[in-house]
PDB file of N, CA and C in Angstrom:
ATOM      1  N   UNK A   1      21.921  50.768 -55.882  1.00  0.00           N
ATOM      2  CA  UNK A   1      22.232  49.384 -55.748  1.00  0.00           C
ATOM      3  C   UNK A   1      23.640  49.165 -55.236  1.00  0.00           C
ATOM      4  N   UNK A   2      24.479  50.126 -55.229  1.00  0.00           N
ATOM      5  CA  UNK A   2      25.462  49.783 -55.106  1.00  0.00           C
ATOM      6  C   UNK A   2      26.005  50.164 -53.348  1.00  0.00           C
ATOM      7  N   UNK A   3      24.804  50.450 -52.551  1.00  0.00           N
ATOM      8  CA  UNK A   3      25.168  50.637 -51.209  1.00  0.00           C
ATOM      9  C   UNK A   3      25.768  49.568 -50.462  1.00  0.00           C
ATOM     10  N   UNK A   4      25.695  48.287 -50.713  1.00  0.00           N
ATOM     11  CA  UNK A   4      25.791  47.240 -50.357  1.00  0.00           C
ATOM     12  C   UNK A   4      25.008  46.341 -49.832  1.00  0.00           C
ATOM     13  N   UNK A   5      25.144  45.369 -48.886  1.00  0.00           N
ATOM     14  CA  UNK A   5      24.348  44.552 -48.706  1.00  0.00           C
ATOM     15  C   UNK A   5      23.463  44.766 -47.315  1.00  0.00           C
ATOM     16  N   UNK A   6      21.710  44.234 -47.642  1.00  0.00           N
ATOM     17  CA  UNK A   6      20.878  45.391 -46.523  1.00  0.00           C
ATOM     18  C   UNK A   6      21.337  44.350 -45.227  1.00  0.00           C
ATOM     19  N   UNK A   7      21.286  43.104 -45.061  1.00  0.00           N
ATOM     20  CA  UNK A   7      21.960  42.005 -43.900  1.00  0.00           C
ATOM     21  C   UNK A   7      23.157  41.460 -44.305  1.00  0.00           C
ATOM     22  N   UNK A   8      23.940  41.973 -43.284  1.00  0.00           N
ATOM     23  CA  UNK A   8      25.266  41.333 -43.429  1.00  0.00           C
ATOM     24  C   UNK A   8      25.255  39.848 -42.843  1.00  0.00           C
ATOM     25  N   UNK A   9      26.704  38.829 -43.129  1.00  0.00           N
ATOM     26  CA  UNK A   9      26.476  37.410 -42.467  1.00  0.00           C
ATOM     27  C   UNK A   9      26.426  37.683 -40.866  1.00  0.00           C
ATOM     28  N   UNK A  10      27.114  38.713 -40.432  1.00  0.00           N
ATOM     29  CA  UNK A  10      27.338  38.127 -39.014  1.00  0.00           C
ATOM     30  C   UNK A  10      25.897  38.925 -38.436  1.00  0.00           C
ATOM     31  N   UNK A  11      24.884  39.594 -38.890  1.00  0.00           N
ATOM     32  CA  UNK A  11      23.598  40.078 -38.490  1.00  0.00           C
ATOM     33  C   UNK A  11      23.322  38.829 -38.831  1.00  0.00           C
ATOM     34  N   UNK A  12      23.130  38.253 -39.869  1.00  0.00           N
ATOM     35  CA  UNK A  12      22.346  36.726 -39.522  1.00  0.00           C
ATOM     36  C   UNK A  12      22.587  35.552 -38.832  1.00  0.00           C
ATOM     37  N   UNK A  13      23.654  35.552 -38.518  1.00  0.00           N
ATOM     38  CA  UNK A  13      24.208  34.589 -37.672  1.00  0.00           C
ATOM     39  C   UNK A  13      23.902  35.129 -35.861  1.00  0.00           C
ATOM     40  N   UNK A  14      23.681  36.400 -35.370  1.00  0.00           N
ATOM     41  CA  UNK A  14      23.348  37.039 -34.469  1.00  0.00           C
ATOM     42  C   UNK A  14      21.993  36.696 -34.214  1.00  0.00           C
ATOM     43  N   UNK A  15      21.283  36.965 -35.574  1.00  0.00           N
ATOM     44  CA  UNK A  15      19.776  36.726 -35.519  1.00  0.00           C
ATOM     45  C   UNK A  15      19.031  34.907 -35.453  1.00  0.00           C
ATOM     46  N   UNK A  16      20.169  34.478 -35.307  1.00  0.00           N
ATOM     47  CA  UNK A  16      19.864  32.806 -35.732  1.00  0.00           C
ATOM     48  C   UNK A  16      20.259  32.300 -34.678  1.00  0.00           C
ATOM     49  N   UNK A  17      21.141  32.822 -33.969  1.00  0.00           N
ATOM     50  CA  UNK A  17      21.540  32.798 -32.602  1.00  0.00           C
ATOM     51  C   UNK A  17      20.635  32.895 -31.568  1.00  0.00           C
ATOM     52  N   UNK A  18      20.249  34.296 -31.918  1.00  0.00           N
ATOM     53  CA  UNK A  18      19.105  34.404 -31.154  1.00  0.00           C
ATOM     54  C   UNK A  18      18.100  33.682 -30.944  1.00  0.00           C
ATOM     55  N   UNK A  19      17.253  33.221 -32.549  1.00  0.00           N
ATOM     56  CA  UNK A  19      16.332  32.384 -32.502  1.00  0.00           C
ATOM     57  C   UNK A  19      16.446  30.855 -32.245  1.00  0.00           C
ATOM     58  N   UNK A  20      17.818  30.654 -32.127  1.00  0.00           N
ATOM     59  CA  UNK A  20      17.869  29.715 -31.199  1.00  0.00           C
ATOM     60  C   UNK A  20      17.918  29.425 -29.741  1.00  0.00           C
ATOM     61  N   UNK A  21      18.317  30.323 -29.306  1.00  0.00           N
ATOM     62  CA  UNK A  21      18.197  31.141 -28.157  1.00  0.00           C
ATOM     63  C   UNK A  21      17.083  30.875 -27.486  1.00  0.00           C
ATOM     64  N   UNK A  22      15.764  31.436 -28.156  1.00  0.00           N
ATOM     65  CA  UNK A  22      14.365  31.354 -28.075  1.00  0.00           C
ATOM     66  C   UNK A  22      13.706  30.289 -28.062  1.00  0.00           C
ATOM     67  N   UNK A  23      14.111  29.498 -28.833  1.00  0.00           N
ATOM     68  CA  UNK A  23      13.663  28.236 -28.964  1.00  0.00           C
ATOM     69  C   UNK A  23      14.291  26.963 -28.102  1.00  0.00           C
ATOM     70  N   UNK A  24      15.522  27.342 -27.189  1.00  0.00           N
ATOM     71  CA  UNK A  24      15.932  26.614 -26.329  1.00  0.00           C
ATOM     72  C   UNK A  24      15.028  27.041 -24.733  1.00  0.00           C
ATOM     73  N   UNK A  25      14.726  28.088 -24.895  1.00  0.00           N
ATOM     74  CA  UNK A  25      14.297  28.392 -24.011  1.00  0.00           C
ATOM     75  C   UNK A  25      12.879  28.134 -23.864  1.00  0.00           C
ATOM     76  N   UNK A  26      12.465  27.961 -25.115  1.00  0.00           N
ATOM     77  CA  UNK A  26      10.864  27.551 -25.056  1.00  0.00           C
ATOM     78  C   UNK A  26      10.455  26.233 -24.725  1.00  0.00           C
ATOM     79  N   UNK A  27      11.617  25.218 -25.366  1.00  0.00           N
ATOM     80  CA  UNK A  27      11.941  23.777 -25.178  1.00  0.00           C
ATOM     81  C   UNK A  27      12.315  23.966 -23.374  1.00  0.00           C
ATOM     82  N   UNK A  28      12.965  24.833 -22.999  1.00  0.00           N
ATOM     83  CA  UNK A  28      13.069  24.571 -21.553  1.00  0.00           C
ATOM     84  C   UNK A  28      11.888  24.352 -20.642  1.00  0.00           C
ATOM     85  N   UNK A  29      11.228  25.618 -21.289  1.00  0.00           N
ATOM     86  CA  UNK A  29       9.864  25.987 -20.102  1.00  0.00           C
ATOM     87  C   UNK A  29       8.959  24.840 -20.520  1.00  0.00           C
ATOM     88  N   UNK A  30       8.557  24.261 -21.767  1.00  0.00           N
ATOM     89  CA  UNK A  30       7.722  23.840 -21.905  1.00  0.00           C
ATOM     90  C   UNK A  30       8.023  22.163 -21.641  1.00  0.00           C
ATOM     91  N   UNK A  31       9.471  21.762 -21.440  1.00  0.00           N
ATOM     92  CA  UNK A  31      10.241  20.356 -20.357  1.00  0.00           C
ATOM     93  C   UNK A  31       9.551  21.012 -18.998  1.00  0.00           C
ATOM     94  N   UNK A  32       9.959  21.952 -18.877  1.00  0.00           N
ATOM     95  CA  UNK A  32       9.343  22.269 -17.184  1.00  0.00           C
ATOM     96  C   UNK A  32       8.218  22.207 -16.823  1.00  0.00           C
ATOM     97  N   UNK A  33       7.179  22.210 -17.741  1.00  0.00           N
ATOM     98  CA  UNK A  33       6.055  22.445 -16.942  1.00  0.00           C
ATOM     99  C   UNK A  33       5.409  20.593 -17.221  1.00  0.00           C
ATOM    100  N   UNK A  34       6.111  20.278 -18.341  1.00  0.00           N
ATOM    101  CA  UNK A  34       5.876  18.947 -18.495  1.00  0.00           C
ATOM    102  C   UNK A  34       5.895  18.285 -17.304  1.00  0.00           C
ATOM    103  N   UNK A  35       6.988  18.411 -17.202  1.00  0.00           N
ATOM    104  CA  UNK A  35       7.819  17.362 -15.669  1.00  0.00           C
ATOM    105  C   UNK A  35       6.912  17.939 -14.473  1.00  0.00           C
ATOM    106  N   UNK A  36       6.225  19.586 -14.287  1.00  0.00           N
ATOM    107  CA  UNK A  36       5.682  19.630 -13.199  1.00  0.00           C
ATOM    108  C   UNK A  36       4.204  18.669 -13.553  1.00  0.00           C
ATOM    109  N   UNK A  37       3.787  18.747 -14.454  1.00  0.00           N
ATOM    110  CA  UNK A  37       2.557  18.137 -14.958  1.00  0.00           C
ATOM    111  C   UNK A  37       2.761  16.625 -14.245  1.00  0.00           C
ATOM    112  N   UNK A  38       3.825  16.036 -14.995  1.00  0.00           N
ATOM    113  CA  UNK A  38       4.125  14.769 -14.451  1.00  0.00           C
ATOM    114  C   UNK A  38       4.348  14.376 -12.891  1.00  0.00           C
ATOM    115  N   UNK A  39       4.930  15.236 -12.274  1.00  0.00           N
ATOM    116  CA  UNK A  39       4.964  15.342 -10.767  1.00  0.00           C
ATOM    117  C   UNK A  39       3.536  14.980 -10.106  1.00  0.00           C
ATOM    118  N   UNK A  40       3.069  15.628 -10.650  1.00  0.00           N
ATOM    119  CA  UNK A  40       1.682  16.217 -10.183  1.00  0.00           C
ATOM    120  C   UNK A  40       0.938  14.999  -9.952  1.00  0.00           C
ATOM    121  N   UNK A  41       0.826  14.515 -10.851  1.00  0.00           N
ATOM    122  CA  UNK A  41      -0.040  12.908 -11.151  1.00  0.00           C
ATOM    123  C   UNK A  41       0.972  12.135 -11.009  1.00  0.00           C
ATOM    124  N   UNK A  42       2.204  11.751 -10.385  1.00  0.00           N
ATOM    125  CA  UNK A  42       2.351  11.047  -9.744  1.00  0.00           C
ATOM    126  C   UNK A  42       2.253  10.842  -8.537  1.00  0.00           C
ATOM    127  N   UNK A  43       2.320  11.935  -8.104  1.00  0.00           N
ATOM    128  CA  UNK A  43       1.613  12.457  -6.532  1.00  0.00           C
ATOM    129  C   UNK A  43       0.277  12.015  -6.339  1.00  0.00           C
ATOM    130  N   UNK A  44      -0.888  12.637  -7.003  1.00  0.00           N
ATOM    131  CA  UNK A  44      -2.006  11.882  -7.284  1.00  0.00           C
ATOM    132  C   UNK A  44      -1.968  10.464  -6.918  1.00  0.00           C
ATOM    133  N   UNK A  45      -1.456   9.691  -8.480  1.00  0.00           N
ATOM    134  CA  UNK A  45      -1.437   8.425  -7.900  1.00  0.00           C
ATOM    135  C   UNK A  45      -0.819   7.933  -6.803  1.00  0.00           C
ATOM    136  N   UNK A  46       0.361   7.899  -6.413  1.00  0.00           N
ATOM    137  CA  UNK A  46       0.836   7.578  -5.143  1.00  0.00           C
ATOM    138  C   UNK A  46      -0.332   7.244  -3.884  1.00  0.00           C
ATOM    139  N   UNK A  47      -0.667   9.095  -4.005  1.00  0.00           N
ATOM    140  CA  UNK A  47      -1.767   9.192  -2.727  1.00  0.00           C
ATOM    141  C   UNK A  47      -3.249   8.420  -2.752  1.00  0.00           C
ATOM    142  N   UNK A  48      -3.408   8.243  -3.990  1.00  0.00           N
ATOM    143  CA  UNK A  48      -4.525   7.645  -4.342  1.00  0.00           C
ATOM    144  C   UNK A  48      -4.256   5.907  -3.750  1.00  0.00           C
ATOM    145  N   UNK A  49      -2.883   5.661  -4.148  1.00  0.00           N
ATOM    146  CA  UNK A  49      -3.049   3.916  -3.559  1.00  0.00           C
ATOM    147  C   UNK A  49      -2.621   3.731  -2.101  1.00  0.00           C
ATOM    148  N   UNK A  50      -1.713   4.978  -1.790  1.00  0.00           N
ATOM    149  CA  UNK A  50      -1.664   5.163  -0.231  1.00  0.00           C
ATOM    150  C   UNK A  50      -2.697   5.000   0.221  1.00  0.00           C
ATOM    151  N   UNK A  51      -4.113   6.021   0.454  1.00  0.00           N
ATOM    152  CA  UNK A  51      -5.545   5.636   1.318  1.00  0.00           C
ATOM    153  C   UNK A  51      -5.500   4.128   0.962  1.00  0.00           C
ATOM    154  N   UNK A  52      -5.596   3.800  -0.291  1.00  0.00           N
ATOM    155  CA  UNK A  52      -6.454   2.851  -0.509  1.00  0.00           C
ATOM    156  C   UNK A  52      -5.690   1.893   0.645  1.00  0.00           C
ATOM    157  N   UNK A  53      -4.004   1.666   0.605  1.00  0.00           N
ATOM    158  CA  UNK A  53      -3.310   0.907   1.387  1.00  0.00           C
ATOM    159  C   UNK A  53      -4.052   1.049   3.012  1.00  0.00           C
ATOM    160  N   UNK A  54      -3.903   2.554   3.553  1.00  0.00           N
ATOM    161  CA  UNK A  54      -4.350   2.420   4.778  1.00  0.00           C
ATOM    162  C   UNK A  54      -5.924   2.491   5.046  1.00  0.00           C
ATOM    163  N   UNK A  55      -6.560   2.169   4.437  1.00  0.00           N
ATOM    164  CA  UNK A  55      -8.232   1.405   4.112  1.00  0.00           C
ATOM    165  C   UNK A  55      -7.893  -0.003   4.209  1.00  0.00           C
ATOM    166  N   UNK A  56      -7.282  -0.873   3.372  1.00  0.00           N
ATOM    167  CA  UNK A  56      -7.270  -2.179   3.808  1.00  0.00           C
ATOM    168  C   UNK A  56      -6.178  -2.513   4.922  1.00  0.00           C
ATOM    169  N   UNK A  57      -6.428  -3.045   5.930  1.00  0.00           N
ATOM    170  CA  UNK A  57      -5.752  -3.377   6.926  1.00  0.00           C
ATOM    171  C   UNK A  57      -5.217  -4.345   6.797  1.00  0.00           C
ATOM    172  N   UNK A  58      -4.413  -4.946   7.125  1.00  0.00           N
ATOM    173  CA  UNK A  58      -3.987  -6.625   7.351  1.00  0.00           C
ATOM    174  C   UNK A  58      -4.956  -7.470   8.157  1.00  0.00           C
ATOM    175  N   UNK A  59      -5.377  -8.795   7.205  1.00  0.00           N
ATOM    176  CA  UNK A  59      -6.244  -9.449   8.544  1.00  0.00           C
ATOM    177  C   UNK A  59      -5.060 -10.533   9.365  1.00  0.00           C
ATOM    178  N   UNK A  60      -5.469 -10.385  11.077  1.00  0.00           N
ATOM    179  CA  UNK A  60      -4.560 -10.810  11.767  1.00  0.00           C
ATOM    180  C   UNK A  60      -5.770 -12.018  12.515  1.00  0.00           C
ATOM    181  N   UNK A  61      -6.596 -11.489  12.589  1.00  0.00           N
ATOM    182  CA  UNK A  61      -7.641 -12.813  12.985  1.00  0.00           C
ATOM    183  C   UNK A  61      -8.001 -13.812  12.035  1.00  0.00           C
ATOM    184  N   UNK A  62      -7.749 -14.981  12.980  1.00  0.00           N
ATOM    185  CA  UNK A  62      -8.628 -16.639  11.330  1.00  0.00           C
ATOM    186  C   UNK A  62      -9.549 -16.930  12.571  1.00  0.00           C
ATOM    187  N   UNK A  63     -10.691 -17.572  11.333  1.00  0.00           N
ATOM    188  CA  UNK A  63     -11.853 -18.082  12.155  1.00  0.00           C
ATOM    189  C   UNK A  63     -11.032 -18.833  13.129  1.00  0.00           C
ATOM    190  N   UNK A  64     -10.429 -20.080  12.827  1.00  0.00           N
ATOM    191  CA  UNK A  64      -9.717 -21.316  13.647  1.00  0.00           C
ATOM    192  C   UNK A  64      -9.737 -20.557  14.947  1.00  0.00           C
ATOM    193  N   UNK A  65      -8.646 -19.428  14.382  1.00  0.00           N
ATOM    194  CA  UNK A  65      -8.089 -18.412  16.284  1.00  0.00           C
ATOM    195  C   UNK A  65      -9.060 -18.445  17.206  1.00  0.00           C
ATOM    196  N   UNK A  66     -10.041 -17.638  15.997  1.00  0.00           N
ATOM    197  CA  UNK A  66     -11.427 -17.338  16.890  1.00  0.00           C
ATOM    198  C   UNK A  66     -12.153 -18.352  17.684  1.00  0.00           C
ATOM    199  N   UNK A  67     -12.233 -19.372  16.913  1.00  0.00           N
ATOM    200  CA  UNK A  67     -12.490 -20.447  17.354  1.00  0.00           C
ATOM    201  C   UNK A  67     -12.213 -20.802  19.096  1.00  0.00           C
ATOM    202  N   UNK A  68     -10.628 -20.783  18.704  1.00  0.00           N
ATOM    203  CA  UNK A  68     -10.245 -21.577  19.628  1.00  0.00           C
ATOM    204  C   UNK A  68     -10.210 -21.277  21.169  1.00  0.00           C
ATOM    205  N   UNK A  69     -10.120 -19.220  20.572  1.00  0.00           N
ATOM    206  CA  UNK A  69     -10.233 -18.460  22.180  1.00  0.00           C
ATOM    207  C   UNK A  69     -11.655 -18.640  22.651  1.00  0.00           C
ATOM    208  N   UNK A  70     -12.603 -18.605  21.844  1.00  0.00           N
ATOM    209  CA  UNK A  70     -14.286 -18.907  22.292  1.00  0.00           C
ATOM    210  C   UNK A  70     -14.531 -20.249  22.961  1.00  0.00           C
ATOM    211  N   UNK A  71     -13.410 -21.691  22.957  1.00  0.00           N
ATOM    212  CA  UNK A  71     -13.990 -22.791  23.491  1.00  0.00           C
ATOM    213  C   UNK A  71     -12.729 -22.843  24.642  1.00  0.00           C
ATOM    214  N   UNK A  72     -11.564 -22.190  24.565  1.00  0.00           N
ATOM    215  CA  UNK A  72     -10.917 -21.400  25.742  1.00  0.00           C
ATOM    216  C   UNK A  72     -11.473 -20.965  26.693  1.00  0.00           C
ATOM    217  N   UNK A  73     -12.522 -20.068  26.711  1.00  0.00           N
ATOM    218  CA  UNK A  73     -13.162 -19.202  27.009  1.00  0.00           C
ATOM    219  C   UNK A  73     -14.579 -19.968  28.134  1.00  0.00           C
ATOM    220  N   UNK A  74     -15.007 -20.667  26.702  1.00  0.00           N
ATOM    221  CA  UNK A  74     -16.034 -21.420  27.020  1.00  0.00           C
ATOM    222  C   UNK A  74     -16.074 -22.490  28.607  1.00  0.00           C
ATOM    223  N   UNK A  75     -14.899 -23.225  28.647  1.00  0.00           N
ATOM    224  CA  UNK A  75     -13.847 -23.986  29.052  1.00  0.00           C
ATOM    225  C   UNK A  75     -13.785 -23.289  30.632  1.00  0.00           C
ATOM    226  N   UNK A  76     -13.540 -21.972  30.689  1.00  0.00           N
ATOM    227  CA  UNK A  76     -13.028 -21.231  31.664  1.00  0.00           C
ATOM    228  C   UNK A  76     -14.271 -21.136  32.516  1.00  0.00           C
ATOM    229  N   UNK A  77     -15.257 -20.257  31.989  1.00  0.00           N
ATOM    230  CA  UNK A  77     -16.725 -19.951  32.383  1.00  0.00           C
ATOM    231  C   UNK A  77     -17.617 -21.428  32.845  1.00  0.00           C
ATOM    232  N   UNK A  78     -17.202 -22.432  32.555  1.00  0.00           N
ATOM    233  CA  UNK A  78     -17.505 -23.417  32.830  1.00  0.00           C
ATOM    234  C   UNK A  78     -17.367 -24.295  33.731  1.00  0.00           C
ATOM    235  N   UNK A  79     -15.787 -23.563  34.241  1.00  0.00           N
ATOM    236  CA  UNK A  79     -15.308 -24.254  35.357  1.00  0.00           C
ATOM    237  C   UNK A  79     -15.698 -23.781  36.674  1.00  0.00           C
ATOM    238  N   UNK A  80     -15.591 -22.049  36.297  1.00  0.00           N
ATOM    239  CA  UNK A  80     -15.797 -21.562  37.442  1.00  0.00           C
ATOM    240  C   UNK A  80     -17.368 -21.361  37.785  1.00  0.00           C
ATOM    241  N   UNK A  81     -18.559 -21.887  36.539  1.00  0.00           N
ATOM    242  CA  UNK A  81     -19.701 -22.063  37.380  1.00  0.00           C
ATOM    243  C   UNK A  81     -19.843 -23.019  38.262  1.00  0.00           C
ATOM    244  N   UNK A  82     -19.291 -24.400  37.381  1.00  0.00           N
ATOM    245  CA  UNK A  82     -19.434 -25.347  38.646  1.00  0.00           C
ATOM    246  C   UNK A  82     -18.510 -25.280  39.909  1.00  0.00           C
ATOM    247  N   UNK A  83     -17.352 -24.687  39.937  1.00  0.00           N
ATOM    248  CA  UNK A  83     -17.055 -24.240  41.098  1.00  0.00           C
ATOM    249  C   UNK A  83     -17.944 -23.322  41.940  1.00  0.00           C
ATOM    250  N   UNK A  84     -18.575 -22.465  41.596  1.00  0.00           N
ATOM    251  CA  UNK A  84     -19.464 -21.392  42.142  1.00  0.00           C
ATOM    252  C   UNK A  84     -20.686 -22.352  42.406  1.00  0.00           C
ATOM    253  N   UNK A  85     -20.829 -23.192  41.534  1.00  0.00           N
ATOM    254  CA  UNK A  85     -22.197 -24.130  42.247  1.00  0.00           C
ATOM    255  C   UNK A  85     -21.631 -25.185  43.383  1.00  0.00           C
ATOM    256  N   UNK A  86     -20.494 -25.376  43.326  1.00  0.00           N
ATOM    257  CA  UNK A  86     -20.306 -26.775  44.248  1.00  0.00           C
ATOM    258  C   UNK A  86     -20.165 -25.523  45.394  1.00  0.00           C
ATOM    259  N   UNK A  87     -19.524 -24.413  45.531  1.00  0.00           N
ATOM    260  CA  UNK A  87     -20.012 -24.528  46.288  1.00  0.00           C
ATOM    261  C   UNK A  87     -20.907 -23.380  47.175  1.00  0.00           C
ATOM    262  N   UNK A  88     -21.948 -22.870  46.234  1.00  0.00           N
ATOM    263  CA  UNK A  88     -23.395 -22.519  46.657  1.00  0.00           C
ATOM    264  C   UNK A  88     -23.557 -23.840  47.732  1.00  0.00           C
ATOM    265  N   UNK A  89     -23.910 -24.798  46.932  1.00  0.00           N
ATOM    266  CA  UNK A  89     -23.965 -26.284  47.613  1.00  0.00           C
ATOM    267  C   UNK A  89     -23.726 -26.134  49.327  1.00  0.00           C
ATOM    268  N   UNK A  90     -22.205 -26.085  49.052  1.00  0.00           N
ATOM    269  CA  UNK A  90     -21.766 -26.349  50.315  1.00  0.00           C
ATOM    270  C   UNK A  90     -21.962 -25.462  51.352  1.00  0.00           C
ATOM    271  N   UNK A  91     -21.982 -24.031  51.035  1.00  0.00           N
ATOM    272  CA  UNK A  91     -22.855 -22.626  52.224  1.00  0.00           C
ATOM    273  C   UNK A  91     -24.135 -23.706  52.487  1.00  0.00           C
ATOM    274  N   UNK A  92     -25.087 -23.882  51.496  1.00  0.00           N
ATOM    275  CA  UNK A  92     -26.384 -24.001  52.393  1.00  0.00           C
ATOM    276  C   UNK A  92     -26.416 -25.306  52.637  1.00  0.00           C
ATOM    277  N   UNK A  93     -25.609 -26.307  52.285  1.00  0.00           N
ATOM    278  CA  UNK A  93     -25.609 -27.990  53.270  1.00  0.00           C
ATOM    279  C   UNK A  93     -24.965 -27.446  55.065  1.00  0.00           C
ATOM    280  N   UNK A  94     -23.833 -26.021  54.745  1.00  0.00           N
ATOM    281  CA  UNK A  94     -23.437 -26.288  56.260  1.00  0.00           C
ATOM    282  C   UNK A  94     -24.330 -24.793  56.968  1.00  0.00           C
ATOM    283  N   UNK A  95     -25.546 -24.001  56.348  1.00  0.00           N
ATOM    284  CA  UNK A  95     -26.212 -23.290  56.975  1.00  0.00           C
ATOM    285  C   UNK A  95     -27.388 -24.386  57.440  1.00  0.00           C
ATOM    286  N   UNK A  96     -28.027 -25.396  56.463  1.00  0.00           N
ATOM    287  CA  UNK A  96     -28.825 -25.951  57.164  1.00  0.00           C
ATOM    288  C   UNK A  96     -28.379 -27.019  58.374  1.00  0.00           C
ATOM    289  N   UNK A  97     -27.189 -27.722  58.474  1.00  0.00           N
ATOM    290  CA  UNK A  97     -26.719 -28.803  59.257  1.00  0.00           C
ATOM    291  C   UNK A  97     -25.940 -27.852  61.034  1.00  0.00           C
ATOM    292  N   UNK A  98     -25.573 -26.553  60.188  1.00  0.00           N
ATOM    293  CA  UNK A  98     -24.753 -26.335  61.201  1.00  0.00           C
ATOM    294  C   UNK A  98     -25.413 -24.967  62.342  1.00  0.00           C
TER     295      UNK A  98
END
């Protein structure tokens, strides 16, 4: 009994060291893989509302627009038939007279 003592303080303070040591390091890896976890699925989501963004387009056409280029339109084709008829007209008034 009288050999002395089987752990001295500064072996336990070495050994407590250590196991803190260990345990900072476990707290490290296991922040790290957290945060990659978290990365991860935010990426996910991101990309997930990205498509969705370039799936919906902006609408740049209103009926009204539409509207208005179709009686534009209408307007145009209209003029130039009766121009094209007045003058059909006029070829065969001056093939038959002339």
């Amino acid at each position: 009994m009288g050999n002395g003592p089987l752990v001295t303080r500064s072996e336990l303070r070495k050994r407590r060291a250590e196991e803190e040591d260990v345990l900072e390091k476990q707290n490290k890896q296991q922040m790290k893989q957290a945060k990659k976890e978290y990365n991860q699925q935010e990426k996910e989501i991101s990309s997930f509302y990205r498509k969705e963004q370039k799936k919906a387009k902006p609408i740049t056409k209103t009926r009204s627009g539409e509207q208005t280029k179709m009686r534009e339109r209408n307007k145009f084709l209209n003029k130039s038939i009766l121009i094209v008829g007045v003058l059909l007209i006029v070829v065969i008034l001056m093939v038959i007279y002339l």
